[in-house]
N, C-alpha and C. Protein backbone atom coordinates (compact mmCIF):
# COMPACT_ATOMS: atom_id res chain seq x y z
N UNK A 1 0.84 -1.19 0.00
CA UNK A 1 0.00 0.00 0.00
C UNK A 1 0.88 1.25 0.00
N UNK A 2 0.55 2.10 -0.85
CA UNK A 2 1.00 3.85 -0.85
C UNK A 2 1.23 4.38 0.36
N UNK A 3 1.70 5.11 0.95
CA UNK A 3 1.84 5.55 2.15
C UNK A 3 1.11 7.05 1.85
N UNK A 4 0.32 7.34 2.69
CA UNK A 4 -0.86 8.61 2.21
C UNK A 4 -1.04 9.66 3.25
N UNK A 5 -1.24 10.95 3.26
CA UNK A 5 -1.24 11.19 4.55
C UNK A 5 -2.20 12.35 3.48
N UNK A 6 -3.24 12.72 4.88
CA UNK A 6 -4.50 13.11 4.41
C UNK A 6 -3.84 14.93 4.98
N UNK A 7 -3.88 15.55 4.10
CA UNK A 7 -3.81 16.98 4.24
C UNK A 7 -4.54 17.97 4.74
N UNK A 8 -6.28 18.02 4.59
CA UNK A 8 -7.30 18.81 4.10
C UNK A 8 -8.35 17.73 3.65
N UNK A 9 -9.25 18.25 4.39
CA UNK A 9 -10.49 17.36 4.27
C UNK A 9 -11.94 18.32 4.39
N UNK A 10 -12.71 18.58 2.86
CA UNK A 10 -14.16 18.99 3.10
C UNK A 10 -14.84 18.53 2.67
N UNK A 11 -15.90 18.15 3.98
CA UNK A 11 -17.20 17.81 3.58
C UNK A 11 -18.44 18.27 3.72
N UNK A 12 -19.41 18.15 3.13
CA UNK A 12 -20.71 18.76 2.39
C UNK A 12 -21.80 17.25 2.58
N UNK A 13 -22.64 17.92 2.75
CA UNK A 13 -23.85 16.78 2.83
C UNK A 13 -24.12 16.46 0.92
N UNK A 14 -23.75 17.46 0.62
CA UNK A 14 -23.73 16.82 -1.20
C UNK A 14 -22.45 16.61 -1.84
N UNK A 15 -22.78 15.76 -1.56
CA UNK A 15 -21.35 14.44 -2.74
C UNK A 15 -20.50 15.61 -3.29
N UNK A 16 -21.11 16.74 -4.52
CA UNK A 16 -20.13 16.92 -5.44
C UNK A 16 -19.12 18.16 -4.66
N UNK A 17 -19.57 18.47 -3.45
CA UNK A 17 -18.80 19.59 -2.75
C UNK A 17 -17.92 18.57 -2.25
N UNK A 18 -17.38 17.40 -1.56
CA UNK A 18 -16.64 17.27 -0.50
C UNK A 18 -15.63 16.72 -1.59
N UNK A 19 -14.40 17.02 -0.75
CA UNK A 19 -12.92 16.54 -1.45
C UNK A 19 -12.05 16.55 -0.11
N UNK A 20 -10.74 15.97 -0.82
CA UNK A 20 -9.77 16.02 0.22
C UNK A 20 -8.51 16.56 -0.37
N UNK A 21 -7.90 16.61 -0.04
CA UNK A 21 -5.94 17.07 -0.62
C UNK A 21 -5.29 16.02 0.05
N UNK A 22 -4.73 15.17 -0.78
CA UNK A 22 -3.87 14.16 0.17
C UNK A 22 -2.39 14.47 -0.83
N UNK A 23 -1.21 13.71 -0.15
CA UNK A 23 -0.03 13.37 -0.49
C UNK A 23 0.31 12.04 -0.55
N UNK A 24 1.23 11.53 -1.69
CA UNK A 24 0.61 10.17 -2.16
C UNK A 24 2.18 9.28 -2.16
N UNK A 25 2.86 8.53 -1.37
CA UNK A 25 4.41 8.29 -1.13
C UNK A 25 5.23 9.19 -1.33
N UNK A 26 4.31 10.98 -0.11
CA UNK A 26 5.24 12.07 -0.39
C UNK A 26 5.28 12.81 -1.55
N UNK A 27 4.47 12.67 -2.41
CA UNK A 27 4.37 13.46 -3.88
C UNK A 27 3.86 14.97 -3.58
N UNK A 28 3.67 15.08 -4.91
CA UNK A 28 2.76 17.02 -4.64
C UNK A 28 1.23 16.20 -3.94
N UNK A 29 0.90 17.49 -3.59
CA UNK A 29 -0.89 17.46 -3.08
C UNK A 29 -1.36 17.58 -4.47
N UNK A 30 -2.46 16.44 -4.05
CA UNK A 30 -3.43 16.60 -5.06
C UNK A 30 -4.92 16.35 -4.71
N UNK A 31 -5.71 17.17 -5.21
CA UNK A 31 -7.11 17.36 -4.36
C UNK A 31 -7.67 16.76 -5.30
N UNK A 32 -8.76 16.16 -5.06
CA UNK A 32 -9.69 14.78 -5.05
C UNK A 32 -10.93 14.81 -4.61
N UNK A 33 -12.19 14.36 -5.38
CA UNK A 33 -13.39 14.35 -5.21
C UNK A 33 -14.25 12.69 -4.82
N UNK A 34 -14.81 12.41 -4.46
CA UNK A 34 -15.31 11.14 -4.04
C UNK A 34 -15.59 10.39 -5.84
N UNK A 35 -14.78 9.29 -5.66
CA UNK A 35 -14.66 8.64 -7.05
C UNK A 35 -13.43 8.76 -7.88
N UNK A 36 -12.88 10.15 -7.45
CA UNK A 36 -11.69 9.60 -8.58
C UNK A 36 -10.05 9.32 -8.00
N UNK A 37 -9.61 9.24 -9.09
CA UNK A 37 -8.49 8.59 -8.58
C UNK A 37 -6.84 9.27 -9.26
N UNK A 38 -5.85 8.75 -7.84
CA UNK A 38 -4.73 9.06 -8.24
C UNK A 38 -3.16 7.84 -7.66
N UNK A 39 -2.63 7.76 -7.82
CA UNK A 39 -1.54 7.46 -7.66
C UNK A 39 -2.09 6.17 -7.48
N UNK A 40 -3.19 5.19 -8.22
CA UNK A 40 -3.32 3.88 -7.66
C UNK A 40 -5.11 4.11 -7.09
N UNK A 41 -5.02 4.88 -6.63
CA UNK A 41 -5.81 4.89 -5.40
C UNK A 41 -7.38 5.42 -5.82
N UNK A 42 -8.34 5.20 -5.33
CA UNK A 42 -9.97 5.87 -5.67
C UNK A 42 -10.11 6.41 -4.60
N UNK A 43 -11.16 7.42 -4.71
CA UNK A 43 -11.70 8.10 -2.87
C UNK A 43 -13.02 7.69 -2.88
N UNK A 44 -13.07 6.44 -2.40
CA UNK A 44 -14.51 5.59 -2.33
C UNK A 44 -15.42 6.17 -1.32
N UNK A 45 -15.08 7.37 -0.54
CA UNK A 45 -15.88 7.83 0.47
C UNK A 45 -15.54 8.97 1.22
N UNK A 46 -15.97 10.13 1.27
CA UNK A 46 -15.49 11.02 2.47
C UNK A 46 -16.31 10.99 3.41
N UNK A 47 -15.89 11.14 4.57
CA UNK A 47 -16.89 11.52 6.03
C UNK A 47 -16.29 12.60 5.93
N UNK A 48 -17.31 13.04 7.59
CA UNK A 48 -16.39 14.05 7.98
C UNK A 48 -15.29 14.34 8.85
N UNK A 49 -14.87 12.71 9.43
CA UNK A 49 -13.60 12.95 10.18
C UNK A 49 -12.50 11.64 9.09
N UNK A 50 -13.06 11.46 8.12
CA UNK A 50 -11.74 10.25 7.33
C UNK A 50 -12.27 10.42 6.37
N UNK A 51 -11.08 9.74 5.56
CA UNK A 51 -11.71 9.27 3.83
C UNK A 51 -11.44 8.05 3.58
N UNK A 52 -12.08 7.42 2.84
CA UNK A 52 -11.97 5.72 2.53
C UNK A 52 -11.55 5.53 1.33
N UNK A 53 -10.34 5.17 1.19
CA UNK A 53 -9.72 4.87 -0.14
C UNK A 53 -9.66 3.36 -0.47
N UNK A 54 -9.92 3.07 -2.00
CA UNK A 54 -9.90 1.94 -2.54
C UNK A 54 -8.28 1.83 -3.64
N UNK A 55 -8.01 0.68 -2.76
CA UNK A 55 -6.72 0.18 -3.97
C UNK A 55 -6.91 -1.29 -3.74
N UNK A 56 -7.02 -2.00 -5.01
CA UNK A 56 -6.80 -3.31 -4.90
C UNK A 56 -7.78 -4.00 -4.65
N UNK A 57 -9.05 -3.58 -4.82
CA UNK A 57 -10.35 -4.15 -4.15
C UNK A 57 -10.19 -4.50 -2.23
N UNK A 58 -9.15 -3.33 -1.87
CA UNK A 58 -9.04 -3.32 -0.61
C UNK A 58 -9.45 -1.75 -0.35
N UNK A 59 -10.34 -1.80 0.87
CA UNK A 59 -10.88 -0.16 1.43
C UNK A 59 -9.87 -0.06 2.98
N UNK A 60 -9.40 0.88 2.75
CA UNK A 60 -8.94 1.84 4.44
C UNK A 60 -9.53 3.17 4.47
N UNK A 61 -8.80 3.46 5.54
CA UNK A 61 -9.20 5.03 6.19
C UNK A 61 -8.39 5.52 6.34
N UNK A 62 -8.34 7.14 6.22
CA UNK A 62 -7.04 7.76 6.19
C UNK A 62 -7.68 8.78 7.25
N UNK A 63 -7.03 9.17 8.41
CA UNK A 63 -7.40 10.29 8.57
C UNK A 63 -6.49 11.58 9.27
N UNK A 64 -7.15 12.69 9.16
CA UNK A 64 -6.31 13.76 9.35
C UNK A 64 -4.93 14.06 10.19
N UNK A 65 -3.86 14.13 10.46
CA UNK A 65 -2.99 14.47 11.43
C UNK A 65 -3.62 14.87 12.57
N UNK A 66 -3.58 14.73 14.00
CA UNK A 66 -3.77 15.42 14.90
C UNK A 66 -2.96 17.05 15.18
């Protein structure tokens, strides 16, 4: 698995507002909408305290730094 660390996280009770900004084995940020994908990876889900990423027909959770 990518090593990911979740940057920025908004969410919206409607799907097409919420995104996140993640960093992807340390790469640039790249902001992301529920469904698409980067470095491997889909954003199968935002809440509002994680996001659920799909790689591999495997789902985790990423969530914010404290």
């Amino acid at each position: 698995m990518p090593r990911v660390q979740l940057s920025f996280l908004v969410y919206s009770q409607t799907r097409e507002r919420r995104s996140v900004v993640l960093a992807i084995d340390g790469g640039s940020l790249v902001t992301l909408h529920e469904g698409e994908t980067a470095g491997g990876l889909e954003v199968a889900r935002i809440l509002p305290d994680r996001v659920h990423l799909r790689m591999g027909g495997q789902v985790f959770a990423v969530r914010p730094r404290d």
